[in-house]
Protein backbone atom coordinates (compact mmCIF):
# COMPACT_ATOMS: atom_id res chain seq x y z
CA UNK A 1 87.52 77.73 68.12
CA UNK A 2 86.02 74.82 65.96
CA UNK A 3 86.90 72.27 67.47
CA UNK A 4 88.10 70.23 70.97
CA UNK A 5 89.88 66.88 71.45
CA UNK A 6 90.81 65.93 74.24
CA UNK A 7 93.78 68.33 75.40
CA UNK A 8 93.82 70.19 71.89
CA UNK A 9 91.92 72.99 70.34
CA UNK A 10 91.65 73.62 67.09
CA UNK A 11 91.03 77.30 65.36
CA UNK A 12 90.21 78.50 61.78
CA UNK A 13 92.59 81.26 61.64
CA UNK A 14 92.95 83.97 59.17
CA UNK A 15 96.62 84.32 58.21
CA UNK A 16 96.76 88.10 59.19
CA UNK A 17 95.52 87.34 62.80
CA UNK A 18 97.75 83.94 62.85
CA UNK A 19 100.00 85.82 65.44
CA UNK A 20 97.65 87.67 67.62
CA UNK A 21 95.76 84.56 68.12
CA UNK A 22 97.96 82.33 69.00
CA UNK A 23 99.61 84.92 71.62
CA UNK A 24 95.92 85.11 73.48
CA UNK A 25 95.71 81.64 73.43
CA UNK A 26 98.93 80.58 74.76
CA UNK A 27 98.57 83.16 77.58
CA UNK A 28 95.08 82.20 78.63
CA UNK A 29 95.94 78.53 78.48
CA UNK A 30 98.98 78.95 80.74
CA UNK A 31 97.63 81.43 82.85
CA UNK A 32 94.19 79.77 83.48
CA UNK A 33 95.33 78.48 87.00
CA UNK A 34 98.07 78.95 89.42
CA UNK A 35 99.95 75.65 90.49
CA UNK A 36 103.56 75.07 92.23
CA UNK A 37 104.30 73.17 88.65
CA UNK A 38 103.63 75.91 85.77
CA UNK A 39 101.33 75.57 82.91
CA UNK A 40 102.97 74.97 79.56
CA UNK A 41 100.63 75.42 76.34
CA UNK A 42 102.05 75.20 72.45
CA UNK A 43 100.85 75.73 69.28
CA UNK A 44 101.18 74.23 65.51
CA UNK A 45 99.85 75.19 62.57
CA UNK A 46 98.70 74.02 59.31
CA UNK A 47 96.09 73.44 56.27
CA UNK A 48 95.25 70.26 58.33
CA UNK A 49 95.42 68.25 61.71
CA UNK A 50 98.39 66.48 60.40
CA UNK A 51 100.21 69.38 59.28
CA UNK A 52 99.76 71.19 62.94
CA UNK A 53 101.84 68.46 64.69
């Protein structure tokens, strides 16, 4: 993780891993507390900030 704003993380990613990554980090994010509403976390991606959303 490089970077935090506000209710975003941001990652520098290599390609290969693009997949694995994002699959730990959508299951931590969801998973990291137990609520009567559930946790929902997505993901973008792209060579820039812009490009993610």
């Amino acid at each position: 993780m490089i970077l935090q704003v506000h209710d975003e993380l941001n990652f520098s990613v290599v390609p290969e891993e693009k997949g694995r990554v994002e699959a730990i980090v959508l299951e931590e994010m969801q998973q990291a507390l137990q609520l009567a509403v559930p946790l929902v976390a997505d993901s973008g991606w792209g060579d820039n900030w812009l490009e993610a959303h």
